[in-house]
PDB file of N, CA and C in Angstrom:
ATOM      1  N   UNK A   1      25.667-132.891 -73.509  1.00  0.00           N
ATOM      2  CA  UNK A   1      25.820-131.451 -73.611  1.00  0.00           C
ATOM      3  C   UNK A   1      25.262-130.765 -72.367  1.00  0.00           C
ATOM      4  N   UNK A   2      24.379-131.259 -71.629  1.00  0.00           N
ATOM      5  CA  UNK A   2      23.210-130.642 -70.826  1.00  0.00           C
ATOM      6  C   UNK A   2      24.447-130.693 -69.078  1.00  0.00           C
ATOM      7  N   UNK A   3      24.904-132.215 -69.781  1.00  0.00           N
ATOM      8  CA  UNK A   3      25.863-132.276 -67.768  1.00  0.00           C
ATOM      9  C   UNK A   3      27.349-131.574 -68.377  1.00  0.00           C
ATOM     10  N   UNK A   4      27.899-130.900 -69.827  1.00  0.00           N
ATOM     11  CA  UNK A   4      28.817-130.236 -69.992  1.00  0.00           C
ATOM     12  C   UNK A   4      28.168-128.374 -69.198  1.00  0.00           C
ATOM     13  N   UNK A   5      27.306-128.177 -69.747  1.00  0.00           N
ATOM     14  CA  UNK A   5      26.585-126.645 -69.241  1.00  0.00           C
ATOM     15  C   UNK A   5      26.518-126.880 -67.775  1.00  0.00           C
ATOM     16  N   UNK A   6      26.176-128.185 -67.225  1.00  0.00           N
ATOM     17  CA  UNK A   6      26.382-127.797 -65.802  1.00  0.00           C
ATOM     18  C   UNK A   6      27.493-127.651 -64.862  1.00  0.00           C
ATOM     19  N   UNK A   7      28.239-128.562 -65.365  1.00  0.00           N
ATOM     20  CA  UNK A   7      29.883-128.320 -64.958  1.00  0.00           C
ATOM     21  C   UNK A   7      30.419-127.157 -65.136  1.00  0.00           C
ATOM     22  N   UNK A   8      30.204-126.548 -66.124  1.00  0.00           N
ATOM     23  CA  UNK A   8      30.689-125.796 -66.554  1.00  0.00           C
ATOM     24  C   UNK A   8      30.061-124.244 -65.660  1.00  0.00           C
ATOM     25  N   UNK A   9      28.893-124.111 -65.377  1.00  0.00           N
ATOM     26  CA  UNK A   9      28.301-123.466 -64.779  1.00  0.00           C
ATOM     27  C   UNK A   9      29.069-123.365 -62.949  1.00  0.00           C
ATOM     28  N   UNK A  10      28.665-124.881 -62.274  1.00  0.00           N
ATOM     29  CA  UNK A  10      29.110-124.854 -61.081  1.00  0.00           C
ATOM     30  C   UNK A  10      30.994-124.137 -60.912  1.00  0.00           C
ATOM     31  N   UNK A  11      31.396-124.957 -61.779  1.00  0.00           N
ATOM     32  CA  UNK A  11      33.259-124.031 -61.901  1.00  0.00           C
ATOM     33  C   UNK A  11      32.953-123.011 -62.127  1.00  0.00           C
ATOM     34  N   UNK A  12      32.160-121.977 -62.909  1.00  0.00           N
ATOM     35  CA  UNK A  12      32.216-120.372 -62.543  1.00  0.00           C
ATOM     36  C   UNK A  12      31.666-119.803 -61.556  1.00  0.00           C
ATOM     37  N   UNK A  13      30.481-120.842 -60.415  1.00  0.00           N
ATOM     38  CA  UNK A  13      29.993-119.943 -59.402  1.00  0.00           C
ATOM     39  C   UNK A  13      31.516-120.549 -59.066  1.00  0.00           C
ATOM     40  N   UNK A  14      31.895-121.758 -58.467  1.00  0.00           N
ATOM     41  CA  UNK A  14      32.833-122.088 -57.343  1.00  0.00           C
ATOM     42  C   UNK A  14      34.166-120.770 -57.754  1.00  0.00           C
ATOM     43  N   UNK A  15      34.615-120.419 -58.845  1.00  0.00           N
ATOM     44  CA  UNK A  15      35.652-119.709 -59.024  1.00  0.00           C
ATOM     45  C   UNK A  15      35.153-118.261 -58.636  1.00  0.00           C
ATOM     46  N   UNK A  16      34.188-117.923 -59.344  1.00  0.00           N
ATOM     47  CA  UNK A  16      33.695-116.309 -58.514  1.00  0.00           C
ATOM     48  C   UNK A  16      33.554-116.462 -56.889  1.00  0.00           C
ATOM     49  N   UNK A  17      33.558-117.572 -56.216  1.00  0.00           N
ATOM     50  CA  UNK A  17      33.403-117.647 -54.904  1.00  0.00           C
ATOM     51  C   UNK A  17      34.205-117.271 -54.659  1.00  0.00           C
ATOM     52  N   UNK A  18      35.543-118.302 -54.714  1.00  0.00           N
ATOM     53  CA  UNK A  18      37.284-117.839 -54.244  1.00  0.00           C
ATOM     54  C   UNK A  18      37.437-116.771 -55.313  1.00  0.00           C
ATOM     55  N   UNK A  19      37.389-116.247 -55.505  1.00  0.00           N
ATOM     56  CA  UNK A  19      38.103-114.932 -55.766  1.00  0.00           C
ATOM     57  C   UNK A  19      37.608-113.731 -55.289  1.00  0.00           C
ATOM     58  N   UNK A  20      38.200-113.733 -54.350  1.00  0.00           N
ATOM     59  CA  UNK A  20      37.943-112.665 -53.267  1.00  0.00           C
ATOM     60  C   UNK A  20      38.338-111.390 -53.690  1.00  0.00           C
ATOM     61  N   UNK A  21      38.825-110.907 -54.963  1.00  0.00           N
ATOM     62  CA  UNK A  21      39.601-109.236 -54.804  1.00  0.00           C
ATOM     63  C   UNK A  21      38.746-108.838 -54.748  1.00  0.00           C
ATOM     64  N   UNK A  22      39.131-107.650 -53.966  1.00  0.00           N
ATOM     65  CA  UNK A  22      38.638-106.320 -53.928  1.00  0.00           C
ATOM     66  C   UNK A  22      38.313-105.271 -54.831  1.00  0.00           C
ATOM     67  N   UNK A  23      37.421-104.809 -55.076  1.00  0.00           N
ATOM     68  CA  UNK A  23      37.079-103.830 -56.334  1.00  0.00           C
ATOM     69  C   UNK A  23      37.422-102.657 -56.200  1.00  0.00           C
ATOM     70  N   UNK A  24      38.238-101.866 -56.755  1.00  0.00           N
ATOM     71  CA  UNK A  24      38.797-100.507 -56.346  1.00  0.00           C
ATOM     72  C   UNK A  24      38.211 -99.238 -57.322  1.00  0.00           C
ATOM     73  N   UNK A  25      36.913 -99.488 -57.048  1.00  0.00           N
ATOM     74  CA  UNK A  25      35.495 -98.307 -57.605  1.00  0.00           C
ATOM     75  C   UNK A  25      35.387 -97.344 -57.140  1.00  0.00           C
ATOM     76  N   UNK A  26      35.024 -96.223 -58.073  1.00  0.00           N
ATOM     77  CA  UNK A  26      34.339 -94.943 -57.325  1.00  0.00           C
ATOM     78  C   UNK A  26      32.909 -94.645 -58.015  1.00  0.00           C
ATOM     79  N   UNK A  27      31.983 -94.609 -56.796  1.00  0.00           N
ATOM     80  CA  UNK A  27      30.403 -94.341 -57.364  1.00  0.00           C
ATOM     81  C   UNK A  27      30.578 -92.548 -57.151  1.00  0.00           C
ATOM     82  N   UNK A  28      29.967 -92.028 -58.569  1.00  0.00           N
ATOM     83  CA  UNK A  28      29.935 -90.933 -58.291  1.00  0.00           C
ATOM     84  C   UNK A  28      28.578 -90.248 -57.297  1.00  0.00           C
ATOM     85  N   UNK A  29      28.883 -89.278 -56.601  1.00  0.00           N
ATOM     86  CA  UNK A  29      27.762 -88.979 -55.697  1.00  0.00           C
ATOM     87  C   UNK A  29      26.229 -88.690 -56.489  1.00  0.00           C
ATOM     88  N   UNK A  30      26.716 -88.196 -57.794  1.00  0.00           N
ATOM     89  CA  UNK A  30      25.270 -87.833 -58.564  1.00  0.00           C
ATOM     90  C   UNK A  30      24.638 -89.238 -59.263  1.00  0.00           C
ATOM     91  N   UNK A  31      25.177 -90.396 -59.340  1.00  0.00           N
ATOM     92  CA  UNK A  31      24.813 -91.387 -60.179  1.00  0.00           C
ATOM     93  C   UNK A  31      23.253 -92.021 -59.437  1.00  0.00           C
ATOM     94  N   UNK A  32      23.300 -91.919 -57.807  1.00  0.00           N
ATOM     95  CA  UNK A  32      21.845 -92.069 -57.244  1.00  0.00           C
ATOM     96  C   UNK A  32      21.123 -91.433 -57.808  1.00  0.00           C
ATOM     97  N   UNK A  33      21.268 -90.381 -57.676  1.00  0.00           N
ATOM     98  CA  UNK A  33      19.880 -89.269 -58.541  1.00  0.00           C
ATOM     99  C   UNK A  33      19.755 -89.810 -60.113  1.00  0.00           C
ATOM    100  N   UNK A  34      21.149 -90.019 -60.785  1.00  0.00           N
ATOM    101  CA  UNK A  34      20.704 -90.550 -61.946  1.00  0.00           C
ATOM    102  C   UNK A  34      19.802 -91.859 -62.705  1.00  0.00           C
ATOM    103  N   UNK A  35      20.091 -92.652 -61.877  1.00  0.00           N
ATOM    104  CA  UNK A  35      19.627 -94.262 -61.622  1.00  0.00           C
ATOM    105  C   UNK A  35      17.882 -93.897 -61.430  1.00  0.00           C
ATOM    106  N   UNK A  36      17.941 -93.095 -59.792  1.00  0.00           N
ATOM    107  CA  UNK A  36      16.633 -92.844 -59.327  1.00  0.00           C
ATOM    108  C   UNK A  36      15.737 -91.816 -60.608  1.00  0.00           C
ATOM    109  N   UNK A  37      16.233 -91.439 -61.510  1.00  0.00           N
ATOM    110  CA  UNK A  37      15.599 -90.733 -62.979  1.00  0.00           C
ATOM    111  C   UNK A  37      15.265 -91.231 -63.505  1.00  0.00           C
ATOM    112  N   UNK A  38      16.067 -92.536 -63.949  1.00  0.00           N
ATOM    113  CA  UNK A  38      15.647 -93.243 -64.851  1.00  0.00           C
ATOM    114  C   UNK A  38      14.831 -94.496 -64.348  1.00  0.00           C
ATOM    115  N   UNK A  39      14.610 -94.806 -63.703  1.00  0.00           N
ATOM    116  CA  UNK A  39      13.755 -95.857 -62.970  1.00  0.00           C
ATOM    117  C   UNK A  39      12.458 -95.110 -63.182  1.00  0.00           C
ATOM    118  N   UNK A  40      12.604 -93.798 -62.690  1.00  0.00           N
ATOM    119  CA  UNK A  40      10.913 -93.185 -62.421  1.00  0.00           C
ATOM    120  C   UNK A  40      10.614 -92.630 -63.712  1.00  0.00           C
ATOM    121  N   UNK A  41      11.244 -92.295 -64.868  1.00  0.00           N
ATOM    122  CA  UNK A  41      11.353 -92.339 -66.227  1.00  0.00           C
ATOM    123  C   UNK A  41      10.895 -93.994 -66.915  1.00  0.00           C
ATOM    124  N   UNK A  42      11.423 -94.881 -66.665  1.00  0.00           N
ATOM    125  CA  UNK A  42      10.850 -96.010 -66.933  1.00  0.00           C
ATOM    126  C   UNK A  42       9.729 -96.480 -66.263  1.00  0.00           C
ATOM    127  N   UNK A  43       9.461 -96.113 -65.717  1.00  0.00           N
ATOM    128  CA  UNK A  43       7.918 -96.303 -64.884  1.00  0.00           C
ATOM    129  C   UNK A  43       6.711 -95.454 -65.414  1.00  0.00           C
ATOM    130  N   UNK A  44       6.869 -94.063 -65.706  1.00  0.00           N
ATOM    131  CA  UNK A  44       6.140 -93.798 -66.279  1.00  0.00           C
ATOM    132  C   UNK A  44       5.641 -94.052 -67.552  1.00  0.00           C
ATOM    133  N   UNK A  45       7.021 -94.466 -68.826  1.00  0.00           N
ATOM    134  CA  UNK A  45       6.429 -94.274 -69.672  1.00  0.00           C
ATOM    135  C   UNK A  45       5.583 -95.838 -70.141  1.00  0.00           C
ATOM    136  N   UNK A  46       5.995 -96.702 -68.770  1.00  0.00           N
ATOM    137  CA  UNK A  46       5.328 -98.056 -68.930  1.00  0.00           C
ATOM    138  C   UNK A  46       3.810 -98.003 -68.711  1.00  0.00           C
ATOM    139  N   UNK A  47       3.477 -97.279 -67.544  1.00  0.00           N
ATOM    140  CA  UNK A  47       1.948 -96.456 -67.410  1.00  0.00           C
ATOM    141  C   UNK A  47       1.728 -95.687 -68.752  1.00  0.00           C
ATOM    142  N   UNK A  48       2.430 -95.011 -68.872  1.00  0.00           N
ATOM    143  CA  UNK A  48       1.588 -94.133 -70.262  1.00  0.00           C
ATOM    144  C   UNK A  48       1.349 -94.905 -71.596  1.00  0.00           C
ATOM    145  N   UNK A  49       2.203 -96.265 -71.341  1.00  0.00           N
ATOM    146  CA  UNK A  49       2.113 -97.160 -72.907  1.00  0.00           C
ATOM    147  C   UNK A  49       0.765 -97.620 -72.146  1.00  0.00           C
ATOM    148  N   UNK A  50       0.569 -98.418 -71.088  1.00  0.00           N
ATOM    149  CA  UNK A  50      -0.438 -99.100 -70.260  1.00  0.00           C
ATOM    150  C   UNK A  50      -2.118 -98.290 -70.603  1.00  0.00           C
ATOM    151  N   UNK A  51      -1.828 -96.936 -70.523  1.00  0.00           N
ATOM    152  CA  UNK A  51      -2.853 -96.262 -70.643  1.00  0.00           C
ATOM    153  C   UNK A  51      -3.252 -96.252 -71.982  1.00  0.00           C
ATOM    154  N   UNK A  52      -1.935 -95.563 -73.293  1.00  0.00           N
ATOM    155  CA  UNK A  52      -2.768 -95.890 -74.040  1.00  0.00           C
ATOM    156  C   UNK A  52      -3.523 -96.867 -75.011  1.00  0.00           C
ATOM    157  N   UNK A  53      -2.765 -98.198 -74.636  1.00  0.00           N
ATOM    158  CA  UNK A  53      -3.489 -99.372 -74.766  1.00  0.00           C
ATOM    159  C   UNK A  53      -4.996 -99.927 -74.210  1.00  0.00           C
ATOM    160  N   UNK A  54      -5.046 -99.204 -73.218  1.00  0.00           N
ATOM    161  CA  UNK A  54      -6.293 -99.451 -72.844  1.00  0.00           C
ATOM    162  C   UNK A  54      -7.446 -98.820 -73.299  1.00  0.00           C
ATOM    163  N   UNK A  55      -6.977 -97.493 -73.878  1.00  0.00           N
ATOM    164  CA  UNK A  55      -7.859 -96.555 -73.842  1.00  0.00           C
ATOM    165  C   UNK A  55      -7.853 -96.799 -76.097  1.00  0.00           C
ATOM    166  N   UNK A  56      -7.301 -97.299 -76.502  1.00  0.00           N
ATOM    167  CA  UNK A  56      -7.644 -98.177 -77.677  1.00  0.00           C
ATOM    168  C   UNK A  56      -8.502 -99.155 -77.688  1.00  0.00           C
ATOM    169  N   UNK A  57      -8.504-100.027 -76.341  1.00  0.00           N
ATOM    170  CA  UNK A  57      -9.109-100.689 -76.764  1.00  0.00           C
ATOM    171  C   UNK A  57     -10.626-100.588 -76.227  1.00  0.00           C
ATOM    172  N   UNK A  58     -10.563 -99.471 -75.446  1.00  0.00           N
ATOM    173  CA  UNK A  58     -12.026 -98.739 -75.235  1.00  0.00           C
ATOM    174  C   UNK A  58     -12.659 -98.317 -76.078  1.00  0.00           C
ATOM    175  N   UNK A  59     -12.234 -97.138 -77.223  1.00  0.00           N
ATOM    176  CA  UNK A  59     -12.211 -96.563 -77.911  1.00  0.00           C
ATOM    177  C   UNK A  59     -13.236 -98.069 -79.234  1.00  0.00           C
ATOM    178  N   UNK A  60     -12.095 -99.058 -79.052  1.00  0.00           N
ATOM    179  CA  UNK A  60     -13.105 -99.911 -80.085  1.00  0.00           C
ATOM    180  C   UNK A  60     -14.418-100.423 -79.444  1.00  0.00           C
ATOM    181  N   UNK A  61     -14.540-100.609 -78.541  1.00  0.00           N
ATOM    182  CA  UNK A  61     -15.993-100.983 -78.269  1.00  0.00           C
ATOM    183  C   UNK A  61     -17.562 -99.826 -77.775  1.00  0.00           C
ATOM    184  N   UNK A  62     -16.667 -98.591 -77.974  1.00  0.00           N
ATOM    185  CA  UNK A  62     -17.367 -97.686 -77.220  1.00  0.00           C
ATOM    186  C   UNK A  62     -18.063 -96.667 -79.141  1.00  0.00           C
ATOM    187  N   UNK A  63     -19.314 -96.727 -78.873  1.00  0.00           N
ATOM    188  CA  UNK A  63     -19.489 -95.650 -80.166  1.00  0.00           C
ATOM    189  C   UNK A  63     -19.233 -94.675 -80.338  1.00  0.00           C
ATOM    190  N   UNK A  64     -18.673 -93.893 -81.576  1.00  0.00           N
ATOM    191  CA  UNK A  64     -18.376 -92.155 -81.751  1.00  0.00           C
ATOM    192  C   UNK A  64     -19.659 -91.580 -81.396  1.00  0.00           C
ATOM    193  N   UNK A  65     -19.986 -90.403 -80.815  1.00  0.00           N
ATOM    194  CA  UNK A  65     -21.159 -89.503 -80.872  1.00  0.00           C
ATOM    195  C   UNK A  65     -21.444 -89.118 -81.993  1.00  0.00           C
ATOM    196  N   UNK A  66     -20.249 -88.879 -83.336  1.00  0.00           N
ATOM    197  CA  UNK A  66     -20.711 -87.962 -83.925  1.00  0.00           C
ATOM    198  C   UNK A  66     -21.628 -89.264 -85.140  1.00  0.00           C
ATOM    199  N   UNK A  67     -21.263 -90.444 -85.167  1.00  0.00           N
ATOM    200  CA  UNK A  67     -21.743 -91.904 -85.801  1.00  0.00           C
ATOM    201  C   UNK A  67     -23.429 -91.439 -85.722  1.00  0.00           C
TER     202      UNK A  67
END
């Protein structure tokens, strides 16, 4: 099964190789700005999960004042 997945693998790079067409796309001019939104949208809210995980687990080792 393991040398069927590899055969099988090498014939789709070798066939995406030769096949040369051409892609007949249009990027819209606003889709940079959109992409570049969501990247810096996903970045933050990976920091803000980052933060408040940390600040949980501060929170458990640190005493209440009002305790």
């Amino acid at each position: 099964m393991k040398k069927f997945t590899t055969y099988t693998g090498i014939i789709l790079i070798l066939f995406l190789l030769v096949n040369n067409q051409e892609a007949q796309a249009y990027v819209n001019p606003g889709s940079g700005s959109y992409i570049f939104q969501t990247v810096i949208g996903g970045l933050l809210s990976i920091f803000y999960l980052c933060k408040k995980i940390i600040l949980k687990i501060i929170h458990l080792f640190v005493k209440n004042k009002n305790e």
